[in-house]
Protein backbone atom coordinates (compact mmCIF):
# COMPACT_ATOMS: atom_id res chain seq x y z
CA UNK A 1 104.34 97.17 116.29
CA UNK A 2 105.96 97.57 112.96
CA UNK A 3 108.34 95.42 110.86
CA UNK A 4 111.78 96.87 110.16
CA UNK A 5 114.88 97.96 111.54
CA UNK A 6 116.03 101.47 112.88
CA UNK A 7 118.38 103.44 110.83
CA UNK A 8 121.25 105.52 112.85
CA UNK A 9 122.95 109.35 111.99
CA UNK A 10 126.10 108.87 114.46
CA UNK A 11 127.50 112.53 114.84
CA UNK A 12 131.03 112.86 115.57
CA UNK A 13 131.61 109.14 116.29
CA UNK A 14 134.61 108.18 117.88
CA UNK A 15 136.92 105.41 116.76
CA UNK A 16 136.09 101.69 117.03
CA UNK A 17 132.63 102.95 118.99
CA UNK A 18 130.59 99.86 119.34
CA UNK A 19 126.89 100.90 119.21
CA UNK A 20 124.28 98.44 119.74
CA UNK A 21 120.40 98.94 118.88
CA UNK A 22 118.43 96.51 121.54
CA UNK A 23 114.28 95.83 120.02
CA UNK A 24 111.51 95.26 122.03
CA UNK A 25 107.74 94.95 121.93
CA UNK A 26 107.23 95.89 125.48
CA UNK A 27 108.33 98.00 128.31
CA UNK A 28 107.96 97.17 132.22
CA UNK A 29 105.98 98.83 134.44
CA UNK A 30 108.63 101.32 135.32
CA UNK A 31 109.27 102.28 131.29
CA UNK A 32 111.98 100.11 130.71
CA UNK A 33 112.78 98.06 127.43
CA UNK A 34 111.22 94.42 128.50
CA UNK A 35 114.12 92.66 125.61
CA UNK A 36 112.98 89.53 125.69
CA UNK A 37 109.63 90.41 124.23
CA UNK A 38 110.89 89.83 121.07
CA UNK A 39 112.74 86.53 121.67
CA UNK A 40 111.59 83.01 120.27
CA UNK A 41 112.39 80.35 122.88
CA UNK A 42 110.62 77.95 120.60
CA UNK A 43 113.12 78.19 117.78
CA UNK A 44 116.61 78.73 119.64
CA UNK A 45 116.55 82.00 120.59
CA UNK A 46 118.87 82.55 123.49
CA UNK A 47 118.91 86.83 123.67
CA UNK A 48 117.13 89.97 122.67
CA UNK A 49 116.80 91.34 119.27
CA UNK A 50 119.64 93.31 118.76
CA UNK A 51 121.96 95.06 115.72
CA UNK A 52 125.20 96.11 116.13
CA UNK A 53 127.55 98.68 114.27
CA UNK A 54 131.29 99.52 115.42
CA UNK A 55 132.17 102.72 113.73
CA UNK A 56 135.04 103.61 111.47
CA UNK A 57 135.64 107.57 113.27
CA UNK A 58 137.37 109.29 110.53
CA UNK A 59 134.50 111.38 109.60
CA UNK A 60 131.75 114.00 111.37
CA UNK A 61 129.34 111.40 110.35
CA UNK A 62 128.44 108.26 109.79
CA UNK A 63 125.10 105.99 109.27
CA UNK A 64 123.93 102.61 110.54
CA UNK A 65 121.19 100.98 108.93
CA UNK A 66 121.16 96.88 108.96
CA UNK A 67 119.25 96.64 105.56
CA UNK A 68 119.58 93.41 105.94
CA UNK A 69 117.75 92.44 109.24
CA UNK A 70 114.76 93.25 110.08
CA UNK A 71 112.81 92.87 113.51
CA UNK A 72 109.28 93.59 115.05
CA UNK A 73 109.23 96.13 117.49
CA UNK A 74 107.66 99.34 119.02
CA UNK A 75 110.57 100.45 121.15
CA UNK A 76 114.33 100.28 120.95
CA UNK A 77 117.33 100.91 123.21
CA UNK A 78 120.28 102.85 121.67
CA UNK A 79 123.71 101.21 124.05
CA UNK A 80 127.36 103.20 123.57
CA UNK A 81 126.68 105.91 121.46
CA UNK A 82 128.47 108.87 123.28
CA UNK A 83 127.55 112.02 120.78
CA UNK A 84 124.63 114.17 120.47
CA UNK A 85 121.23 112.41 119.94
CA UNK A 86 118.01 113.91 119.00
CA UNK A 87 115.08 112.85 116.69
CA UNK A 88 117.28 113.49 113.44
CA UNK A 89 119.57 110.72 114.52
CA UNK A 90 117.00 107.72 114.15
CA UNK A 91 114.17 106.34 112.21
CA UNK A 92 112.45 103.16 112.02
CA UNK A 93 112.17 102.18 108.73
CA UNK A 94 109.50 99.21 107.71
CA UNK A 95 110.48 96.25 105.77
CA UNK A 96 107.99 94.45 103.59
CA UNK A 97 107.91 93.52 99.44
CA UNK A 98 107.38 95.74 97.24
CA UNK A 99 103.06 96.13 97.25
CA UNK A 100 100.82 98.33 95.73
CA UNK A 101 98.10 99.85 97.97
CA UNK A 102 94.80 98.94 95.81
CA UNK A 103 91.63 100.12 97.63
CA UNK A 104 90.75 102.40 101.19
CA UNK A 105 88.02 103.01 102.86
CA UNK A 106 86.93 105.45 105.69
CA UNK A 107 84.36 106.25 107.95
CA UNK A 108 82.27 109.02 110.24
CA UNK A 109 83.56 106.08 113.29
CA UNK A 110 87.30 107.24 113.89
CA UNK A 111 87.90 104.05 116.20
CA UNK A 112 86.96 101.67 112.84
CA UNK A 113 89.35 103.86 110.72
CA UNK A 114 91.88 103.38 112.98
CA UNK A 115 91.30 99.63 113.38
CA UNK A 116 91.53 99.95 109.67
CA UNK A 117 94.57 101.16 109.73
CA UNK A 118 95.91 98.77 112.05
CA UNK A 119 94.75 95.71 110.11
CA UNK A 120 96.56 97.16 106.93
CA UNK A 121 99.85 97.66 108.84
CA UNK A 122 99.36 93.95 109.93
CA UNK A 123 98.72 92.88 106.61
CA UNK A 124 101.94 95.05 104.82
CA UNK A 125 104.06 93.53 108.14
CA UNK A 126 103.43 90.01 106.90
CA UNK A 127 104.31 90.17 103.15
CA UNK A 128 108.57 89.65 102.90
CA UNK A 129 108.85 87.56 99.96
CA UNK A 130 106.03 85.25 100.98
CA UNK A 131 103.31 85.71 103.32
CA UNK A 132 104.01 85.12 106.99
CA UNK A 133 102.34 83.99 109.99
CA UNK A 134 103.91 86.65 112.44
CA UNK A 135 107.37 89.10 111.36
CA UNK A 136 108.29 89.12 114.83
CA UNK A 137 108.76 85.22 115.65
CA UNK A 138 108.38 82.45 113.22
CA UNK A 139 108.15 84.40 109.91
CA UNK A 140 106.68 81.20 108.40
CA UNK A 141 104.36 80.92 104.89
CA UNK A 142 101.74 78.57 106.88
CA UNK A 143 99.59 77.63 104.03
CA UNK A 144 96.48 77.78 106.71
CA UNK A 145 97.52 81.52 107.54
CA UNK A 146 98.19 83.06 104.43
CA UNK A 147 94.59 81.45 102.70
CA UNK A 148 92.30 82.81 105.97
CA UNK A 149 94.07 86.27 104.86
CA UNK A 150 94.71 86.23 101.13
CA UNK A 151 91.01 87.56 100.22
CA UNK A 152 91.42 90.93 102.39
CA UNK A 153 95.06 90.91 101.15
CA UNK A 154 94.61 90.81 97.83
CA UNK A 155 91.65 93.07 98.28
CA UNK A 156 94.19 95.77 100.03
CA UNK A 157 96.89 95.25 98.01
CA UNK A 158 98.31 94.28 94.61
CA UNK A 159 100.10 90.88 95.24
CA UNK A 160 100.60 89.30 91.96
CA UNK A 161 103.98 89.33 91.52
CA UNK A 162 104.26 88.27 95.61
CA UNK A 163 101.57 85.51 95.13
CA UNK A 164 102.71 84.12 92.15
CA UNK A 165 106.77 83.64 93.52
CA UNK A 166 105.05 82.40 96.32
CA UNK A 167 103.26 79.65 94.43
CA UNK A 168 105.92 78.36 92.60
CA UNK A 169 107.97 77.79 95.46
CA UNK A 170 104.98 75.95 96.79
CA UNK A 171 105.06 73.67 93.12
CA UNK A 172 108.49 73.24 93.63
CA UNK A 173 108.09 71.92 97.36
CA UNK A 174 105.59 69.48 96.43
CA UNK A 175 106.33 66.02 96.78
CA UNK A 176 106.03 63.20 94.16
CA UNK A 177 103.14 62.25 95.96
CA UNK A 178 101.18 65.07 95.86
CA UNK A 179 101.86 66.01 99.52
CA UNK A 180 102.54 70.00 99.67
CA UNK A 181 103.86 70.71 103.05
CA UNK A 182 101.66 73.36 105.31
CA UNK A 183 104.30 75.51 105.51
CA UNK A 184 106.02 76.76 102.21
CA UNK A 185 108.73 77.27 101.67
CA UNK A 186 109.42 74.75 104.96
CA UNK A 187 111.90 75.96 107.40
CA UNK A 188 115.25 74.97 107.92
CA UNK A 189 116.60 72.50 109.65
């Protein structure tokens, strides 16, 4: 499961085309997308991830990527688009802040290098602007969840600049009376 969005190369679009990429963590049994694996009941959710992008059709070309969302997923579902599609025409691209990659390790055990791997991908996944509790539902800065993980993140990566924005916007929610709420910055209303 990454973090991210998917970026689109629409070849010879028509006009007013309206494309829609559907996200998903799952697929059924049969291989198809299971949508509402991504969906947050708790907090309002009432559909599937999903970005869409209506093209303009006056040129042979033209690309879709929603910089500005980003969803967890490991599978996707491209509705409406009519041209050509092949592996050029789509990427996933990862969001997370700007981080430095500070240590590695490896091992003769290819399963624990892998799990490794995983763990790091995990870790990168949770770091937009503060540190979350999960980039595919809440996206929360729990204070409980990011201290059990800041020592192997800041042992991973360089977070500095991330952990220091994050603690002033845990200053600035702290009340009169001490209190600091346990998640920072708290969510919306």
């Amino acid at each position: 499961v990454i973090n991210g969005h998917v970026k689109l190369i629409i070849k010879n679009p028509k006009k007013k085309q309206r494309i829609s990429v559907v996200y998903s963590e799952g697929v059924y049994p049969d291989g198809q997308l299971e949508p509402f694996s991504t969906m947050n009941y708790q907090h309002g959710e009432n559909g599937p991830h999903t970005d869409t992008y209506v093209t303009v059709g006056d040129s042979d070309q033209e690309i879709f990527e929603p910089k500005f969302s980003n969803h967890s997923f490991r599978y996707v579902d491209v509705y409406n688009y009519t041209g050509e599609f092949d592996e050029e025409c789509i990427r996933a691209v990862v969001v997370h802040s700007p981080i430095i990659n500070k240590s590695g390790f490896s091992c003769s055990d290819e399963d624990i290098n892998s799990l490794y791997s995983i763990s790091r991908w995990s870790e990168r996944d949770n770091l937009v602007a503060i540190p979350t509790d999960c980039p595919g539902r809440e996206r929360l800065g729990w204070m409980a969840d990011a201290w059990l993980c800041c020592e192997a993140e800041l042992l991973n990566f360089d977070l500095i600049k991330l952990m220091e924005s994050w603690c002033r916007t845990i200053r600035d929610e702290q009340l009169p009376n001490g209190y600091v709420p346990y998640i920072c910055p708290p969510p919306s209303p």
